[in-house]
Every structure is written in structure tokens, then in C-alpha cells.
PDB file of N, CA and C in Angstrom:
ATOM      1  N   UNK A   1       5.633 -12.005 -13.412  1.00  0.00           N
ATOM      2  CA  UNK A   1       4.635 -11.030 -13.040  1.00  0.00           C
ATOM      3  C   UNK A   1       5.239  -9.640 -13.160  1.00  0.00           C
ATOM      4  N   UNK A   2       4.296  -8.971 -13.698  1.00  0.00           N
ATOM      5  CA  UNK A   2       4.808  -7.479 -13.857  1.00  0.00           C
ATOM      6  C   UNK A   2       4.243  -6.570 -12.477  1.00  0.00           C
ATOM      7  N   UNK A   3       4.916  -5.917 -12.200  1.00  0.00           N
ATOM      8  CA  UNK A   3       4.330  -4.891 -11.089  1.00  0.00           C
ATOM      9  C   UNK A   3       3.011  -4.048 -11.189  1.00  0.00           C
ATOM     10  N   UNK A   4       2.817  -3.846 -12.352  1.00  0.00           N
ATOM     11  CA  UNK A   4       1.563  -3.064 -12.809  1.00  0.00           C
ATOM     12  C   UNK A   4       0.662  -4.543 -13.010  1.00  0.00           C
ATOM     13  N   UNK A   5       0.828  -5.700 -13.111  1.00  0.00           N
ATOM     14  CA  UNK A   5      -0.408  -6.782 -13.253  1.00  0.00           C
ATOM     15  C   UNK A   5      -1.161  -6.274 -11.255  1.00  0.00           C
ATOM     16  N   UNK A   6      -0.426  -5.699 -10.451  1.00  0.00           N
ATOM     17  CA  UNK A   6      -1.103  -5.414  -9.151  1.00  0.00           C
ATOM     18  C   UNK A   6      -2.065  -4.654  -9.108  1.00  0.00           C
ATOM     19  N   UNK A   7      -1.803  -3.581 -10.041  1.00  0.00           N
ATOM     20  CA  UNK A   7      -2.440  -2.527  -9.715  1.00  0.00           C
ATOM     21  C   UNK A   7      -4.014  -2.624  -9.625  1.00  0.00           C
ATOM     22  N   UNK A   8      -4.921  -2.254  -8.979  1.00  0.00           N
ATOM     23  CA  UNK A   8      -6.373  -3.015  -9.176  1.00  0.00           C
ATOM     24  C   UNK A   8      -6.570  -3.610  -8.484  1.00  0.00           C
ATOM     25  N   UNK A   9      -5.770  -4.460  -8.141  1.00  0.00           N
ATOM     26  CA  UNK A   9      -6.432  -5.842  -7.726  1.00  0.00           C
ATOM     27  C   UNK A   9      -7.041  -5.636  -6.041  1.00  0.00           C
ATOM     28  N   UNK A  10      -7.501  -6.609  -5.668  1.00  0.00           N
ATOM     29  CA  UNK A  10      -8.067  -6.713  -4.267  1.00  0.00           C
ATOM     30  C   UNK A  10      -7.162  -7.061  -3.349  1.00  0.00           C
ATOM     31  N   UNK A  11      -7.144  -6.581  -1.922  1.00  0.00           N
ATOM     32  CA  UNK A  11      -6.026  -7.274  -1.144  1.00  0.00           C
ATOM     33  C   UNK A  11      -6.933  -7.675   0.008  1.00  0.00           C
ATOM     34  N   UNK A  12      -6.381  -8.917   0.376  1.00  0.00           N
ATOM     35  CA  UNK A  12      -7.698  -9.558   1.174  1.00  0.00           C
ATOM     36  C   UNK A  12      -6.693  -9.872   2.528  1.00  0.00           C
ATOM     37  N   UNK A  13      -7.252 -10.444   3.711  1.00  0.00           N
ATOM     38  CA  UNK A  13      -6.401 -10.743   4.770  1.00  0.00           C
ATOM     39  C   UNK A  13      -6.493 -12.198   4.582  1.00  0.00           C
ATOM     40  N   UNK A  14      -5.888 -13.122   5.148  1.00  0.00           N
ATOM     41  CA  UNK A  14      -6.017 -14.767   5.236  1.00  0.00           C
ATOM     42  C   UNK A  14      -7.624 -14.828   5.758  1.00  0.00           C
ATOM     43  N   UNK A  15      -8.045 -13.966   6.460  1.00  0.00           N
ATOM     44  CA  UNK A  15      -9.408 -14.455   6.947  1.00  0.00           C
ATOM     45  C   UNK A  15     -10.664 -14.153   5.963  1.00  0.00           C
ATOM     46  N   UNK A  16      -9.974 -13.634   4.824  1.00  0.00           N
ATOM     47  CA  UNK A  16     -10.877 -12.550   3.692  1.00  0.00           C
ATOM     48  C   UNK A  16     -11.624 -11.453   4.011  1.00  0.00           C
ATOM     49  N   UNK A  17     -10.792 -11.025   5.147  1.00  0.00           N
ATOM     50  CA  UNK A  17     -11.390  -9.133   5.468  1.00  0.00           C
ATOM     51  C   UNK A  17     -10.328  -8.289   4.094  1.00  0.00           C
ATOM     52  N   UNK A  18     -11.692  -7.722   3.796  1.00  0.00           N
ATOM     53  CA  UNK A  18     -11.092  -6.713   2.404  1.00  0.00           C
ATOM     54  C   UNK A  18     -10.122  -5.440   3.206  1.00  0.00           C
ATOM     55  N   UNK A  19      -8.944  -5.318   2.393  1.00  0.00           N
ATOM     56  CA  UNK A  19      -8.079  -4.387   3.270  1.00  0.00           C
ATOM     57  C   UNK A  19      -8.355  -3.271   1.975  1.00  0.00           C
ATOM     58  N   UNK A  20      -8.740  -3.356   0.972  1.00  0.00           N
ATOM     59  CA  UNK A  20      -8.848  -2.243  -0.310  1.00  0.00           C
ATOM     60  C   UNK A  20      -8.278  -2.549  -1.277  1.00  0.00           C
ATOM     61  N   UNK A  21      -7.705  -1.883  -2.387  1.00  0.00           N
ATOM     62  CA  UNK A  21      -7.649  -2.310  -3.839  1.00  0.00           C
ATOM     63  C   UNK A  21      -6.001  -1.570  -3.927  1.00  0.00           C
ATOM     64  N   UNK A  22      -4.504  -2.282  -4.744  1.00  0.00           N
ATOM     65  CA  UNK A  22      -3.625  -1.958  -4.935  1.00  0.00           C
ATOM     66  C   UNK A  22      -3.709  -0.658  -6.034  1.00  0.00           C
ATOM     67  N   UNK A  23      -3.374   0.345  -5.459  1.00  0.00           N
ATOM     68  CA  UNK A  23      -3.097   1.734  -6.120  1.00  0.00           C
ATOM     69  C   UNK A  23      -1.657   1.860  -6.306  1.00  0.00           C
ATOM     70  N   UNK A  24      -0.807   1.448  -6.006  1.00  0.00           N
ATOM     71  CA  UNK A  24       0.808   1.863  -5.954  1.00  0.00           C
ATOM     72  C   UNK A  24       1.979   0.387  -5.351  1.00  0.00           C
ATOM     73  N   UNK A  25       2.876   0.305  -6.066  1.00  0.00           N
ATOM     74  CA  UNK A  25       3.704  -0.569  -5.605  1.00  0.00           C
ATOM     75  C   UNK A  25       4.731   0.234  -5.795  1.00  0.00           C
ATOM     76  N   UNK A  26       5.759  -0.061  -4.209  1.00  0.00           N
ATOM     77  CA  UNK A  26       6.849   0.278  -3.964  1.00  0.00           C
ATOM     78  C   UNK A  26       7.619  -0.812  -4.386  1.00  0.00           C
ATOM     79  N   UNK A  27       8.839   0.565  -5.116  1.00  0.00           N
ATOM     80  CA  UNK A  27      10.284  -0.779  -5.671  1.00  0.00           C
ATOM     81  C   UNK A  27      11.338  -0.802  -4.377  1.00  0.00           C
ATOM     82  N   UNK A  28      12.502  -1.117  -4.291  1.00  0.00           N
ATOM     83  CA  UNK A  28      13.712  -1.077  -3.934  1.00  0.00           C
ATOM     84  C   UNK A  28      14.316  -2.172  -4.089  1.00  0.00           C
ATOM     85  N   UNK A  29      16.204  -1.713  -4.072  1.00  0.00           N
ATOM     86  CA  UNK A  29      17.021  -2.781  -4.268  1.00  0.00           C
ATOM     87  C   UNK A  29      18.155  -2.280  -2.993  1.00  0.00           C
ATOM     88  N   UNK A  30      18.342  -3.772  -2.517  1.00  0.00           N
ATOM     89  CA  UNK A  30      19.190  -4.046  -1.429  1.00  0.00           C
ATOM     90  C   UNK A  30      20.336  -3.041  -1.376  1.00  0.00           C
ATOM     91  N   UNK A  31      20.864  -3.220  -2.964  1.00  0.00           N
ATOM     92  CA  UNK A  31      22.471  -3.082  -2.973  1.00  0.00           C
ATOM     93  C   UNK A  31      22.128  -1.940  -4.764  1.00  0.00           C
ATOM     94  N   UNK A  32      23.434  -1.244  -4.837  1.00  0.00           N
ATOM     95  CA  UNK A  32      23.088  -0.590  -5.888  1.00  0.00           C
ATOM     96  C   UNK A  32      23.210  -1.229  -7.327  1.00  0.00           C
ATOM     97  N   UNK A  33      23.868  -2.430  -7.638  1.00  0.00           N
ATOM     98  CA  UNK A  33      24.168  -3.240  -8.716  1.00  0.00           C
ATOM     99  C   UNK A  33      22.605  -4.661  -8.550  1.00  0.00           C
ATOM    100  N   UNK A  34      22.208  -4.269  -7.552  1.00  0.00           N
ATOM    101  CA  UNK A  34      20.789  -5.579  -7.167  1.00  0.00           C
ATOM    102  C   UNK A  34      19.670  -4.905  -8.305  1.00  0.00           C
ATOM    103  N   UNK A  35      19.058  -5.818  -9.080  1.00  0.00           N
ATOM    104  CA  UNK A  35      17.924  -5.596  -9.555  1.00  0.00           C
ATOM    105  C   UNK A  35      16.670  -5.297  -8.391  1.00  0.00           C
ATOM    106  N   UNK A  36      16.166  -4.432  -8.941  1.00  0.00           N
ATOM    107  CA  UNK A  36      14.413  -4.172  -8.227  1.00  0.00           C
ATOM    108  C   UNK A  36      13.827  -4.795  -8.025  1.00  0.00           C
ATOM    109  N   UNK A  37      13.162  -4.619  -6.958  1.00  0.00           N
ATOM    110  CA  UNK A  37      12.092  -5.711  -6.598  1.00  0.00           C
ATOM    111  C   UNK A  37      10.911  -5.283  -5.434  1.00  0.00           C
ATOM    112  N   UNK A  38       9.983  -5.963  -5.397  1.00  0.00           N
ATOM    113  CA  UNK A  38       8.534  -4.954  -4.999  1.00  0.00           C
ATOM    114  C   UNK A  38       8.899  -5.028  -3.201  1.00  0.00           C
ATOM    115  N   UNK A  39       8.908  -4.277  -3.043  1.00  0.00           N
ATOM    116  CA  UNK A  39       9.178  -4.036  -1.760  1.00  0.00           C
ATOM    117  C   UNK A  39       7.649  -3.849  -0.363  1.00  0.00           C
ATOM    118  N   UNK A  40       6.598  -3.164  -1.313  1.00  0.00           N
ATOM    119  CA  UNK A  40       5.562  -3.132  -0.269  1.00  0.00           C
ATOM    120  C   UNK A  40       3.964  -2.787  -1.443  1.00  0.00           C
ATOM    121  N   UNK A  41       3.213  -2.824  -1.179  1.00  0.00           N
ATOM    122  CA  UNK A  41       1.944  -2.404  -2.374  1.00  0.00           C
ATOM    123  C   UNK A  41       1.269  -1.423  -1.023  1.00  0.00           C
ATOM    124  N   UNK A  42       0.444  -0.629  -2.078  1.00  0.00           N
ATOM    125  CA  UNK A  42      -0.062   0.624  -0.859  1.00  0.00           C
ATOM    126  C   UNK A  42      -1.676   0.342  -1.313  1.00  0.00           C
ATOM    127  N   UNK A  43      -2.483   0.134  -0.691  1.00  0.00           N
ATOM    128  CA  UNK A  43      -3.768  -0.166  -0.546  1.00  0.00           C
ATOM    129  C   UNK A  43      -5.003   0.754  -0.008  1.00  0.00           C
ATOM    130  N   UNK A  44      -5.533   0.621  -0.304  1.00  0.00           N
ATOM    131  CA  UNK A  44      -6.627   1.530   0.447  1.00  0.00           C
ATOM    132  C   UNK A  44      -6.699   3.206  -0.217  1.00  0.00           C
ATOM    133  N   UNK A  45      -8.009   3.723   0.566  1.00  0.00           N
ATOM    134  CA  UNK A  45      -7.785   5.103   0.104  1.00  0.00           C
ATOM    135  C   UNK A  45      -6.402   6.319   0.882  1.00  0.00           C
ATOM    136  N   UNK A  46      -5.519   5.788   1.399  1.00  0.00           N
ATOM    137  CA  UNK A  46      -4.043   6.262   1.512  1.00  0.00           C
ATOM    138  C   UNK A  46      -3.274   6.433   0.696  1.00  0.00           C
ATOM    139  N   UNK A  47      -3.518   5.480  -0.552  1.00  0.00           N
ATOM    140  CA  UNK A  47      -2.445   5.752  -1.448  1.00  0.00           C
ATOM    141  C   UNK A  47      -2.158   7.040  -1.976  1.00  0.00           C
ATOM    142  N   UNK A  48      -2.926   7.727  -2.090  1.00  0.00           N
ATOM    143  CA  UNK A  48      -2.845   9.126  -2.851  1.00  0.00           C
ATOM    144  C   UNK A  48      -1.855  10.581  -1.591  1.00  0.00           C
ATOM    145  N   UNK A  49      -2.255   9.912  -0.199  1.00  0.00           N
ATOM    146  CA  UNK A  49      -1.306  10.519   0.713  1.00  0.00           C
ATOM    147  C   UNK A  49      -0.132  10.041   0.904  1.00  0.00           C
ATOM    148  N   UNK A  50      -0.131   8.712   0.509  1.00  0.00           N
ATOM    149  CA  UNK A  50       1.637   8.055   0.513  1.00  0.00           C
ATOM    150  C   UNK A  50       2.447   9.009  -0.249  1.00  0.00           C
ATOM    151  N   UNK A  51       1.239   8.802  -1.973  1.00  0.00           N
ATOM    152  CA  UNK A  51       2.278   8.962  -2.875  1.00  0.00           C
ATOM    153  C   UNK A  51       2.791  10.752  -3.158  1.00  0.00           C
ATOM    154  N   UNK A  52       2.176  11.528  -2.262  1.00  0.00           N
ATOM    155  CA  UNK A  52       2.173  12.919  -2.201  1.00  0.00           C
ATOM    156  C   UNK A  52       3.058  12.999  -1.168  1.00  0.00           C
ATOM    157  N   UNK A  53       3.400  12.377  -0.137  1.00  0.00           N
ATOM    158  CA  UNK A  53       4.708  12.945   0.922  1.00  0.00           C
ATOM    159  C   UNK A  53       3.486  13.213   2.550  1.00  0.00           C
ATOM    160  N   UNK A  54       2.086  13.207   2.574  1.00  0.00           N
ATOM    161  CA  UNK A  54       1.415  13.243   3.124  1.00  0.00           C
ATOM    162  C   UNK A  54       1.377  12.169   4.219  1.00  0.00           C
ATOM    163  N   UNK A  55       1.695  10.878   4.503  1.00  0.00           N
ATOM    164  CA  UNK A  55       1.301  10.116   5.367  1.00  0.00           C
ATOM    165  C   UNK A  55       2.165  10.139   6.620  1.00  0.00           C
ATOM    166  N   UNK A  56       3.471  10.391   6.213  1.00  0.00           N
ATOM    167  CA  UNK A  56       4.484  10.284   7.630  1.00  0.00           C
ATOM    168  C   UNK A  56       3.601  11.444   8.936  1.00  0.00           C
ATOM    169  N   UNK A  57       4.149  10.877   9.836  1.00  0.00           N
ATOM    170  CA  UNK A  57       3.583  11.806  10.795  1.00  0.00           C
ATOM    171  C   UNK A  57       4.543  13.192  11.041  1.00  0.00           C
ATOM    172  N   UNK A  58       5.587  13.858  10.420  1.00  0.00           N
ATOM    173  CA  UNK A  58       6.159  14.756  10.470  1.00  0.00           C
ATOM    174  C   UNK A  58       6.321  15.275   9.768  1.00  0.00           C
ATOM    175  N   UNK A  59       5.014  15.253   8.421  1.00  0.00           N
ATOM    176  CA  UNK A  59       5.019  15.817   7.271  1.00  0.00           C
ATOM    177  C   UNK A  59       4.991  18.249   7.561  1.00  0.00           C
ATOM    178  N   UNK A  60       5.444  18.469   7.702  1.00  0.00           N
ATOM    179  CA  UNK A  60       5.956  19.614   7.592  1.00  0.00           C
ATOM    180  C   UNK A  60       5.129  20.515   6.278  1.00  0.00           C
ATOM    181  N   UNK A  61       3.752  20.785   5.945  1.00  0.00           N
ATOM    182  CA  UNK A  61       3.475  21.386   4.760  1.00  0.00           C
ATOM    183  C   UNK A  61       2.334  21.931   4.805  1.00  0.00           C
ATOM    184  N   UNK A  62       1.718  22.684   3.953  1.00  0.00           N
ATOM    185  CA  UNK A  62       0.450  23.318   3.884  1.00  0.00           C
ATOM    186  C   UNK A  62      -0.627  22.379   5.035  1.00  0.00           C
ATOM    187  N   UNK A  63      -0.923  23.314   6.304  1.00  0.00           N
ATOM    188  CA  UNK A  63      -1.738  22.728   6.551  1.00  0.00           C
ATOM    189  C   UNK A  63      -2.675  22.152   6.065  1.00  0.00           C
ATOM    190  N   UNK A  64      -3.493  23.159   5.142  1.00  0.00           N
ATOM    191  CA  UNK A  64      -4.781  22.728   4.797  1.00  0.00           C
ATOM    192  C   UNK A  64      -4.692  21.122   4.233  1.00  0.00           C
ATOM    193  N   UNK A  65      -3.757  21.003   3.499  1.00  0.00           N
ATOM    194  CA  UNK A  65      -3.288  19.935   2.541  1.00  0.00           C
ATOM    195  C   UNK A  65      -2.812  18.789   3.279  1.00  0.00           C
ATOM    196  N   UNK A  66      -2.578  18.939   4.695  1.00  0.00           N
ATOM    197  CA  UNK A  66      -1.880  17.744   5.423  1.00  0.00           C
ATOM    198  C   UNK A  66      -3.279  17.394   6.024  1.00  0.00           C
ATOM    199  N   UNK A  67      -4.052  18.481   6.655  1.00  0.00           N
ATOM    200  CA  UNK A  67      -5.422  17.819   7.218  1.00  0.00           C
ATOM    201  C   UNK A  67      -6.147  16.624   6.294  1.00  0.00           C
ATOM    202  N   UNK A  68      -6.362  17.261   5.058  1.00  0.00           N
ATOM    203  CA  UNK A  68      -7.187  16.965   4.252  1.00  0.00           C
ATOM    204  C   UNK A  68      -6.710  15.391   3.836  1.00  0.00           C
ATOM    205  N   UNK A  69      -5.488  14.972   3.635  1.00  0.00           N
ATOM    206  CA  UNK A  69      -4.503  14.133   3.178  1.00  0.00           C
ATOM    207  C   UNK A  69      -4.739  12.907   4.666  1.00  0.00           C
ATOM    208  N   UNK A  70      -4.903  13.497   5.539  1.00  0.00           N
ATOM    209  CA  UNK A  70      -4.508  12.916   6.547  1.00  0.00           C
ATOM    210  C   UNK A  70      -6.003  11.756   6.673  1.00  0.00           C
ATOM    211  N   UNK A  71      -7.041  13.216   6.691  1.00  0.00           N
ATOM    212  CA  UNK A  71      -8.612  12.534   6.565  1.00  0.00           C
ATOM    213  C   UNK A  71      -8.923  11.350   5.701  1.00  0.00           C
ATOM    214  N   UNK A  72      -8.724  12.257   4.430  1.00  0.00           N
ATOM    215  CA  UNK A  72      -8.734  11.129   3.047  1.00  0.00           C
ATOM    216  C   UNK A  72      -8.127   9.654   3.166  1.00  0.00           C
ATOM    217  N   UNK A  73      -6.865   9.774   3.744  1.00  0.00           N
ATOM    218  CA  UNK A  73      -6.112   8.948   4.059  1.00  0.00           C
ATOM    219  C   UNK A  73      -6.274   8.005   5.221  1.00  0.00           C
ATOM    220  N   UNK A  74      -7.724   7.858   5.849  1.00  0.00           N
ATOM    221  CA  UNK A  74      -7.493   7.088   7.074  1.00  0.00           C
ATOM    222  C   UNK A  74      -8.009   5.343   5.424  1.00  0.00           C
ATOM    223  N   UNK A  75      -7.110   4.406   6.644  1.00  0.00           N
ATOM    224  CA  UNK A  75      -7.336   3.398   6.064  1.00  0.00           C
ATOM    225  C   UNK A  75      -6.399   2.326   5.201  1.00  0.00           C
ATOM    226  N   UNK A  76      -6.191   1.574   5.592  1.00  0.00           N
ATOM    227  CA  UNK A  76      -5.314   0.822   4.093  1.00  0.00           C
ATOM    228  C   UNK A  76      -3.513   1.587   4.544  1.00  0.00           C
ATOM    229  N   UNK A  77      -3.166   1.673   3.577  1.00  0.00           N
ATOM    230  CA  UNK A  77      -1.591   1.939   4.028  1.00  0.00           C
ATOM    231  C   UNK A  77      -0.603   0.831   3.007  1.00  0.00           C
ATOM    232  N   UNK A  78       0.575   1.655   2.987  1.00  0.00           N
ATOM    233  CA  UNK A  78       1.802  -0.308   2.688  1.00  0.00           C
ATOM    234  C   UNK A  78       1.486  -1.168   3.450  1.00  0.00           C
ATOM    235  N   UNK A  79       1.328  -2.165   2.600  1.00  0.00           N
ATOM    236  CA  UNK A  79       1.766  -3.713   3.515  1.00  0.00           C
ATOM    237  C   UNK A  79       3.043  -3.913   2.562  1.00  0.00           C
ATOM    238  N   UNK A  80       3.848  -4.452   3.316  1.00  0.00           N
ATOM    239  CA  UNK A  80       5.155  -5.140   2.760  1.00  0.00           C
ATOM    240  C   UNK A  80       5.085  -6.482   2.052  1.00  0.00           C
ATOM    241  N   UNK A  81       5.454  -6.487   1.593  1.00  0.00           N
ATOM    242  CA  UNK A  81       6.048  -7.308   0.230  1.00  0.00           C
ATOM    243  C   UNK A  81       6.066  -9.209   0.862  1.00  0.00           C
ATOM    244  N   UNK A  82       6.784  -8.747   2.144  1.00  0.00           N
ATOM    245  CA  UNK A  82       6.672 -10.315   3.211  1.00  0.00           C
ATOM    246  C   UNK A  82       5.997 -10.789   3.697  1.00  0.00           C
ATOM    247  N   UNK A  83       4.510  -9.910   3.362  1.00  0.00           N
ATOM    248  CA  UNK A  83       3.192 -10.389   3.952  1.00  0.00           C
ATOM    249  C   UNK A  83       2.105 -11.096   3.362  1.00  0.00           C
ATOM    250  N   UNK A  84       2.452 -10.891   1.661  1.00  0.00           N
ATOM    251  CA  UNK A  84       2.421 -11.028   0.683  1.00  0.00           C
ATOM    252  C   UNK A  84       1.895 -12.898   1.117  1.00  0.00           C
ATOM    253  N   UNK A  85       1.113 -13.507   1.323  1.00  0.00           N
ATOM    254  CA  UNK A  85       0.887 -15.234   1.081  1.00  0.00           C
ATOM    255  C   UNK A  85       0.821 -15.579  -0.140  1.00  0.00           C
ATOM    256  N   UNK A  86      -0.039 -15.022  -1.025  1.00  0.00           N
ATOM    257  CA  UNK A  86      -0.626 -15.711  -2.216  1.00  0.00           C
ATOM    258  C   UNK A  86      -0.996 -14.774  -3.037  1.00  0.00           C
ATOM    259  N   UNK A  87      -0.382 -14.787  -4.548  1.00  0.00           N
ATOM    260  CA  UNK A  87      -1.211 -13.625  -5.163  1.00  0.00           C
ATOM    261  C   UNK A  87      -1.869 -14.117  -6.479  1.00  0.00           C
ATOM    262  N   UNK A  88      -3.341 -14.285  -6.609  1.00  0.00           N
ATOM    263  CA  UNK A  88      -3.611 -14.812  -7.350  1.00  0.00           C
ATOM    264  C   UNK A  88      -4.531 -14.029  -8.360  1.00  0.00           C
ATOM    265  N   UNK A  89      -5.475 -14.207  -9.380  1.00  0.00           N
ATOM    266  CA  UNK A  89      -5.817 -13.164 -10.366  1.00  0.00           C
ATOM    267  C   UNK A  89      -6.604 -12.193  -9.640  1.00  0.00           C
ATOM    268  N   UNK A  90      -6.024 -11.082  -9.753  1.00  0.00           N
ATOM    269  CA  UNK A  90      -6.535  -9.749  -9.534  1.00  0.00           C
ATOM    270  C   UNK A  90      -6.721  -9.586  -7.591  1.00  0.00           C
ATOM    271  N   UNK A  91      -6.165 -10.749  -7.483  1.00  0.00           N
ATOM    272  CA  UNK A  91      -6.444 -10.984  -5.510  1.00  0.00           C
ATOM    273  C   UNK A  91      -5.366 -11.034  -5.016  1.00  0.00           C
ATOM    274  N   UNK A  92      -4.690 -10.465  -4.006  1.00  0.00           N
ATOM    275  CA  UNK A  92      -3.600 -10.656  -2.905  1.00  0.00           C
ATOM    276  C   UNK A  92      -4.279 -10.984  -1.654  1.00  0.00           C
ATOM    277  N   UNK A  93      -3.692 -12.305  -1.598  1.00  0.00           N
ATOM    278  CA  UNK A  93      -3.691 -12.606  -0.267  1.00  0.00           C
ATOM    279  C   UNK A  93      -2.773 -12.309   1.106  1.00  0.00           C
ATOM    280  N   UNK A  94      -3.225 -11.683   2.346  1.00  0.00           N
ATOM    281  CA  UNK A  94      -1.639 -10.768   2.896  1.00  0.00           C
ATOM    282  C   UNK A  94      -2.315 -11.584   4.319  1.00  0.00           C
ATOM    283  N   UNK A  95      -1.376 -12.080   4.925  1.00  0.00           N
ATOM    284  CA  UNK A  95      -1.070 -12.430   6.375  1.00  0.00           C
ATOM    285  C   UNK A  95      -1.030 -11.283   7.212  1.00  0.00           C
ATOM    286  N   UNK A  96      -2.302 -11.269   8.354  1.00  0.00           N
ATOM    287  CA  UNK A  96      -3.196 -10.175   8.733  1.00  0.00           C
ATOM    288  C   UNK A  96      -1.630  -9.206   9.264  1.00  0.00           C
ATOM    289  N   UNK A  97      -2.339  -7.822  10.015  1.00  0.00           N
ATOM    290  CA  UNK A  97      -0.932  -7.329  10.235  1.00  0.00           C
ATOM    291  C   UNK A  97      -2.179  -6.558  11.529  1.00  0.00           C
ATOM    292  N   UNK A  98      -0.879  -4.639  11.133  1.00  0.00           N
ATOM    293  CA  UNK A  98      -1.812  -3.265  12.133  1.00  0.00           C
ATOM    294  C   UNK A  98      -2.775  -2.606  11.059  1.00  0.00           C
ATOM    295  N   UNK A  99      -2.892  -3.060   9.845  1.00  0.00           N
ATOM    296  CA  UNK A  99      -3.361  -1.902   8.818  1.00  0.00           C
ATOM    297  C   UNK A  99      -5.368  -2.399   9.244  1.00  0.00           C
ATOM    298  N   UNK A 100      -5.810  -1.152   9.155  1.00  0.00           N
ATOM    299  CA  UNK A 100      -7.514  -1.055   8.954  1.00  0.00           C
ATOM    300  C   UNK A 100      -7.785  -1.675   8.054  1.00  0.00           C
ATOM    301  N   UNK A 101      -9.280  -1.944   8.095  1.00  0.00           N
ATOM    302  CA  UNK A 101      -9.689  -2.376   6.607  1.00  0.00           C
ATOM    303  C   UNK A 101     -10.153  -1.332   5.626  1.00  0.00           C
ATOM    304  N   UNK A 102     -10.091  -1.335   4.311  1.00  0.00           N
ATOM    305  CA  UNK A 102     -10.400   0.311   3.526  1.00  0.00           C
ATOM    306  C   UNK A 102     -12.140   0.467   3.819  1.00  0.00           C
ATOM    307  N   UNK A 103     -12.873   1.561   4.071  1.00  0.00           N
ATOM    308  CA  UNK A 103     -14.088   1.655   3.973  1.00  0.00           C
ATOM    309  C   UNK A 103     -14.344   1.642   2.870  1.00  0.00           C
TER     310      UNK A 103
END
């Protein structure tokens, strides 16, 4: 599986509450000689505040731009990679967690 076969797809909970659609997958490696590997997928309409520096809560920047980011951004979020049950065409299945469901 390629990391970009995610992108799109639906992420559902075990109970099939829609959590929103994969916009972004996070990489990392353990160790610096470790190959990559998907570490978390970002879902919902958040992704666009993840991937801007917008979601932490001590984001430090243009107000206007943190409000707005913050608004846009309710919903969805990373789920990690370990939550991950089943991923099947164009569907992730994720073992429920704290994240909302996307409106």
C-alpha cells in the first residue's frame, strides 16, 4: 500500500460513525537509519489547520488566521496509525477514540 492510496478515502469508527475523509498522512521513523512509516492520517475538515501549524493550542500567529483556522478546523483531527483496525478500498476502519465526527 502506498500512502497516497489513503488519501480520499472514508474513515469510519467500528460502529460506522463517519469521522471524515483522509486529507494528509503523517510519516515518521523510530530511529534515523529506520525506514518510514505512517504514523497517524488527519481527517476531517482540520486537516488544512494541522497542515498550516494552526491546530496546537499555543500556536503563536496572526490572529485573524488562528481564529479562522481554529473555526474551520473544529472536527476530525490525527488518529494514529494504532487505531487503524481495517483498511479496506477507499474505507478505514479506526477503533473509536476523543476525535468528533466531521460535519
Amino acid at each position: 500500500m502506498k500512502a497516497t492510496d489513503l488519501l480520499g478515502a472514508e474513515a469510519v469508527d467500528t460502529d460506522g460513525r463517519r469521522l471524515g475523509r483522509v486529507h494528509d498522512v503523517r510519516l515518521a521513523r523510530p530511529r534515523h537509519d529506520a525506514p518510514w512509516r505512517i504514523d497517524a492520517v488527519v481527517v476531517g475538515p482540520s486537516a488544512l489547520a494541522y497542515r498550516l501549524g494552526y491546530a496546537g493550542r499555543a500556536v503563536d500567529g496572526p490572529r485573524l488566521l488562528t481564529v479562522l483556522a481554529r473555526r474551520l478546523g473544529r472536527g476530525g483531527g490525527p488518529i494514529p496509525w494504532s487505531r487503524i483496525v481495517s483498511v479496506e478500498r477507499r474505507r478505514l476502519v479506526v477503533r473509536p477514540g476523543e476525535e468528533r465526527t466531521a460535519s
